[in-house]
PDB file of N, CA and C in Angstrom:
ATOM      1  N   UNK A   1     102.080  98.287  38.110  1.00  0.00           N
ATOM      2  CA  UNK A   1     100.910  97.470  38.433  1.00  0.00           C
ATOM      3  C   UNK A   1     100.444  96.701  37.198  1.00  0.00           C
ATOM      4  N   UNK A   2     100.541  97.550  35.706  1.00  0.00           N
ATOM      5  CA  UNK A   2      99.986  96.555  34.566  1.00  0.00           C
ATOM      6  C   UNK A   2     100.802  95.785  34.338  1.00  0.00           C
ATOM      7  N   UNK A   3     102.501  95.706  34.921  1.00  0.00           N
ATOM      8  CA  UNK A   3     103.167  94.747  34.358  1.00  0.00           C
ATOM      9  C   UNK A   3     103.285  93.549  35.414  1.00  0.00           C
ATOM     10  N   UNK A   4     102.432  93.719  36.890  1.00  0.00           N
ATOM     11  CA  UNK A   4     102.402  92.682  37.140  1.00  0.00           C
ATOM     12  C   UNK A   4     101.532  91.919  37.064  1.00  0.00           C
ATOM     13  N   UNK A   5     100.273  92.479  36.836  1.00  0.00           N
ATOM     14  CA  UNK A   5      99.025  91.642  36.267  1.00  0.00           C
ATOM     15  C   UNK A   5      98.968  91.210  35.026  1.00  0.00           C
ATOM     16  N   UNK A   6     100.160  91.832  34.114  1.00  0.00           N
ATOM     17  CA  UNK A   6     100.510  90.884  32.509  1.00  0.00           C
ATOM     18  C   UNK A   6     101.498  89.633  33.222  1.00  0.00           C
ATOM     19  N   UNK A   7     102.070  89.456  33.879  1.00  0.00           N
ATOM     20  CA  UNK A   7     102.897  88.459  34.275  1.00  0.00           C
ATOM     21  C   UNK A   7     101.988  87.490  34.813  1.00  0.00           C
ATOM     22  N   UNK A   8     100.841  88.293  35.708  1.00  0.00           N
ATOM     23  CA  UNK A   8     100.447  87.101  36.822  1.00  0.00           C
ATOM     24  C   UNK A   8      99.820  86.094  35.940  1.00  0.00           C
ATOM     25  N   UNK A   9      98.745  86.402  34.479  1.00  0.00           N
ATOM     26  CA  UNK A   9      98.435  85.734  33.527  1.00  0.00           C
ATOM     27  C   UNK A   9      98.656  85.743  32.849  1.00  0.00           C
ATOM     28  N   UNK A  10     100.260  85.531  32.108  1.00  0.00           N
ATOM     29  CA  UNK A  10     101.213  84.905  31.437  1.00  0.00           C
ATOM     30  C   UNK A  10     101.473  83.298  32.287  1.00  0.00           C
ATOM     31  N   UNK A  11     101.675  83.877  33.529  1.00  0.00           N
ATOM     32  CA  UNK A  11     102.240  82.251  33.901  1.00  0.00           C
ATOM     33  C   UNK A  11     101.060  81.589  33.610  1.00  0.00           C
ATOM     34  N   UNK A  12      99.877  81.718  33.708  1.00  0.00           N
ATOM     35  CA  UNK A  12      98.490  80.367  33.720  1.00  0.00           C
ATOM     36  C   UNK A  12      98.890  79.438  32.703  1.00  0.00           C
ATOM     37  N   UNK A  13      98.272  78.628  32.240  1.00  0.00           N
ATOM     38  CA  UNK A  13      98.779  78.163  31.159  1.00  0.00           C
ATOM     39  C   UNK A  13      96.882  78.426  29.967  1.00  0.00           C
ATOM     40  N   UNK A  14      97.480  78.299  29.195  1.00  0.00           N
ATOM     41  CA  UNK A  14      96.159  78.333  28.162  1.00  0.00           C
ATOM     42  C   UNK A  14      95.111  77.540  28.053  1.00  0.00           C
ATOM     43  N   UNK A  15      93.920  77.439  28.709  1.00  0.00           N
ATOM     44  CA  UNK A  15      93.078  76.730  29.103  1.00  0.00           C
ATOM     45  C   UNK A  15      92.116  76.198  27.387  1.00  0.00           C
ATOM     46  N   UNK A  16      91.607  77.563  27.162  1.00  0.00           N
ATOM     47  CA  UNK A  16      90.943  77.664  25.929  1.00  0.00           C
ATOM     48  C   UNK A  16      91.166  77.742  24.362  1.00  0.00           C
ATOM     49  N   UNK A  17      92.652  77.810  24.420  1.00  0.00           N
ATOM     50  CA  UNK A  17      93.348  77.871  23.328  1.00  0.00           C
ATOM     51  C   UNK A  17      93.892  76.705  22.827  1.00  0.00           C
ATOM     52  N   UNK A  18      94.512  76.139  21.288  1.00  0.00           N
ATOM     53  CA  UNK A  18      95.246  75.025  20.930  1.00  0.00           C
ATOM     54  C   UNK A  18      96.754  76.032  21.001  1.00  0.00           C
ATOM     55  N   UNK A  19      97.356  75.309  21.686  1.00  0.00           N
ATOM     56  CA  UNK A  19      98.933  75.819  22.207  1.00  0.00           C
ATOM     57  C   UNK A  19      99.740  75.970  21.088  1.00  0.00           C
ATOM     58  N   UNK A  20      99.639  74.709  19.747  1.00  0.00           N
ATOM     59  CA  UNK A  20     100.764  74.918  18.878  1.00  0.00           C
ATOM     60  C   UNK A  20      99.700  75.576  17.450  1.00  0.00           C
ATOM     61  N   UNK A  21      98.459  75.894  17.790  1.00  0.00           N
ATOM     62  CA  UNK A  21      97.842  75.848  16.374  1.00  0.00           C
ATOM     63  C   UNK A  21      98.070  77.712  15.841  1.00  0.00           C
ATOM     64  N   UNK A  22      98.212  78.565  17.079  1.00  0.00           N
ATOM     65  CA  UNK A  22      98.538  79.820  16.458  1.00  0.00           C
ATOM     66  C   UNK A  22      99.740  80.542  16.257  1.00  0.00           C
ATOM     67  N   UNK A  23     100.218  81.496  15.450  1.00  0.00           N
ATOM     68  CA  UNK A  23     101.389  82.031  15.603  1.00  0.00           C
ATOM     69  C   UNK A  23     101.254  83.005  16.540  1.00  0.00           C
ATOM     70  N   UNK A  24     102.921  83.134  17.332  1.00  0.00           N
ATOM     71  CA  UNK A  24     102.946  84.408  17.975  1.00  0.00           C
ATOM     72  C   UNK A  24     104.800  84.439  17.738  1.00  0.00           C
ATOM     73  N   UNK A  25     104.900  86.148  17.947  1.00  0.00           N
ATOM     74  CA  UNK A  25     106.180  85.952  17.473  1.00  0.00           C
ATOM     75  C   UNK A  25     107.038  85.595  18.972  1.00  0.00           C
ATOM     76  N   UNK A  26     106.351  85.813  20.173  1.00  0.00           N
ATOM     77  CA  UNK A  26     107.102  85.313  21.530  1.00  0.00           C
ATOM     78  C   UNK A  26     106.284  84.263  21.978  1.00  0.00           C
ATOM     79  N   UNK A  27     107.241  83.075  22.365  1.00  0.00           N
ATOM     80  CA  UNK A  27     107.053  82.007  23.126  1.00  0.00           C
ATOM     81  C   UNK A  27     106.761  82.642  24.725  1.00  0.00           C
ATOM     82  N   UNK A  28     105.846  81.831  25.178  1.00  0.00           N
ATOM     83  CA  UNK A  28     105.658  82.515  26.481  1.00  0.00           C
ATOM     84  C   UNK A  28     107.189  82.750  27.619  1.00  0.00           C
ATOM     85  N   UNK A  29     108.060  81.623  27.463  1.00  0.00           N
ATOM     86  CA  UNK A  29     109.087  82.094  28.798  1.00  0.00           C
ATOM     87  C   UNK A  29     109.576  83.452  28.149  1.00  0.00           C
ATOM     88  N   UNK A  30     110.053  83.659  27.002  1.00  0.00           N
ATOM     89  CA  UNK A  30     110.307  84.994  26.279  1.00  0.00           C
ATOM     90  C   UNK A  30     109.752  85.893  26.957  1.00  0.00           C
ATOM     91  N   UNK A  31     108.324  85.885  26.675  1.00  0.00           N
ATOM     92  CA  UNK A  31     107.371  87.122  26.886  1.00  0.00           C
ATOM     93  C   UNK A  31     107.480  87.488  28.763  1.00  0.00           C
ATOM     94  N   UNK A  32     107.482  86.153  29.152  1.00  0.00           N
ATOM     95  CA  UNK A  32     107.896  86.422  30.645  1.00  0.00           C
ATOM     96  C   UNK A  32     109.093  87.463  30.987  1.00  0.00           C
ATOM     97  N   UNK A  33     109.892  86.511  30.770  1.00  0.00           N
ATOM     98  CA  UNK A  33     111.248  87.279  30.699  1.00  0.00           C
ATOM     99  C   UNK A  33     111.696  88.755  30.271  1.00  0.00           C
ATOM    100  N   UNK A  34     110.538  88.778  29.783  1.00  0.00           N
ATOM    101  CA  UNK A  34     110.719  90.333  28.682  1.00  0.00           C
ATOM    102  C   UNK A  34     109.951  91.287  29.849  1.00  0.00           C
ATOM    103  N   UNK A  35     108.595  90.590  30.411  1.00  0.00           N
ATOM    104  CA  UNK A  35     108.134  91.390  30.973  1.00  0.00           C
ATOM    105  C   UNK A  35     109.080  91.849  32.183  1.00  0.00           C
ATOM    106  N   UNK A  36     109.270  90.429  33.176  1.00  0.00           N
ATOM    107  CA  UNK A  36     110.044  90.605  34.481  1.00  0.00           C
ATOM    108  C   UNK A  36     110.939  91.794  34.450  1.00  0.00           C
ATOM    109  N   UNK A  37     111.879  92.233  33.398  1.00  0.00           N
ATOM    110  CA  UNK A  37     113.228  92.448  32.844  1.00  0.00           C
ATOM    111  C   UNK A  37     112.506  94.201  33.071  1.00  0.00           C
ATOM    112  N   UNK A  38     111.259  93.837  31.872  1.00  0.00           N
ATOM    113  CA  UNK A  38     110.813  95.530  31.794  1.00  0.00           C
ATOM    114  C   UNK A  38     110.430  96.416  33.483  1.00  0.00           C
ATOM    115  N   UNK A  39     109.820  95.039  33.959  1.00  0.00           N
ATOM    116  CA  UNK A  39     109.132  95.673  35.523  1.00  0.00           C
ATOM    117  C   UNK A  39     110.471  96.171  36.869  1.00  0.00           C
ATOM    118  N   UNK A  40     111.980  95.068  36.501  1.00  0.00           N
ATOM    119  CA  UNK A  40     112.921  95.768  37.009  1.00  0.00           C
ATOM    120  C   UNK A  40     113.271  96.718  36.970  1.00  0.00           C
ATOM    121  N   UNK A  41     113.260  96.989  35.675  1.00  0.00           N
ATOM    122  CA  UNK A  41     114.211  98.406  35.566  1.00  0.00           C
ATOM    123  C   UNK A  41     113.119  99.488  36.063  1.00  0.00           C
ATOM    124  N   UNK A  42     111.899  99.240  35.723  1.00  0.00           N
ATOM    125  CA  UNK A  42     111.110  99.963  36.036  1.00  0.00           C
ATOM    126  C   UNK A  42     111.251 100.444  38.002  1.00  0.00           C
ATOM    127  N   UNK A  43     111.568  99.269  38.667  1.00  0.00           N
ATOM    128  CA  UNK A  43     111.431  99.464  39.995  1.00  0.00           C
ATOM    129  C   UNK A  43     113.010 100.293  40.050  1.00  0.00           C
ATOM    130  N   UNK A  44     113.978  99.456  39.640  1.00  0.00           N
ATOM    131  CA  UNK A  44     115.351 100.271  39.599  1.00  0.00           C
ATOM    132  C   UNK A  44     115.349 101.672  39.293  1.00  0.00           C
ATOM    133  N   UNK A  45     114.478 102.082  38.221  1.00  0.00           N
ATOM    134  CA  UNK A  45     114.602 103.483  37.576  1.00  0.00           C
ATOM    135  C   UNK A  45     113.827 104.358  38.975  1.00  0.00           C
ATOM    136  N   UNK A  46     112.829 103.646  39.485  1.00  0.00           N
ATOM    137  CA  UNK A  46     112.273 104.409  40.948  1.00  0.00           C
ATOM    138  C   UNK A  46     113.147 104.543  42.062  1.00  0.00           C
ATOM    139  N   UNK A  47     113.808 103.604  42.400  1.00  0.00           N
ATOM    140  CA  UNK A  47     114.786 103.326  43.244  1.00  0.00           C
ATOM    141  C   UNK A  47     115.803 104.667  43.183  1.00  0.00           C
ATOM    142  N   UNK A  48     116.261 104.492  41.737  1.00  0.00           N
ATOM    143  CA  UNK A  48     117.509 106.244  41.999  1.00  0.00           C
ATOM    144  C   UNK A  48     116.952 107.172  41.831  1.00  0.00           C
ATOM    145  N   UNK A  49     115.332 107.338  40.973  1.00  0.00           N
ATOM    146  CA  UNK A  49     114.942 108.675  41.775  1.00  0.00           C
ATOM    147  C   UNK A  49     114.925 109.002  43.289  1.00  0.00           C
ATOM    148  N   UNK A  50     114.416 108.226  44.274  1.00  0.00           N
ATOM    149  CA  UNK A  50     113.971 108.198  45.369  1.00  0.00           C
ATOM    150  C   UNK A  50     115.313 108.407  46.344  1.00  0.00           C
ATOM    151  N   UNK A  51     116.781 107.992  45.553  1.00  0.00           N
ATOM    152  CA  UNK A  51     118.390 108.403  46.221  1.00  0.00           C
ATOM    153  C   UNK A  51     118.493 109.722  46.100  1.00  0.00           C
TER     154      UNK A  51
END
């Protein structure tokens, strides 16, 4: 559930922020990607308990 409500506002885009003025070490599709990736396995790892 927290990794889909970190995704759902990841996609927004940054309303209040200057986009190129701070560092981060992940670009947002990254951080997406990282999350999606983490929330699979997460459903996968439920999936073969539940076999």
């Amino acid at each position: 559930m927290l990794t889909f409500n970190l995704q759902q506002t990841n996609l927004q885009p940054p309303t209040n922020q200057p986009p190129t003025n701070q560092p981060s070490t992940f670009n947002k599709p990254t951080l997406n990607k990282l999350i999606f990736n983490l929330g699979l396995s997460a459903t996968l790892r439920e999936r073969a308990q539940l076999i």
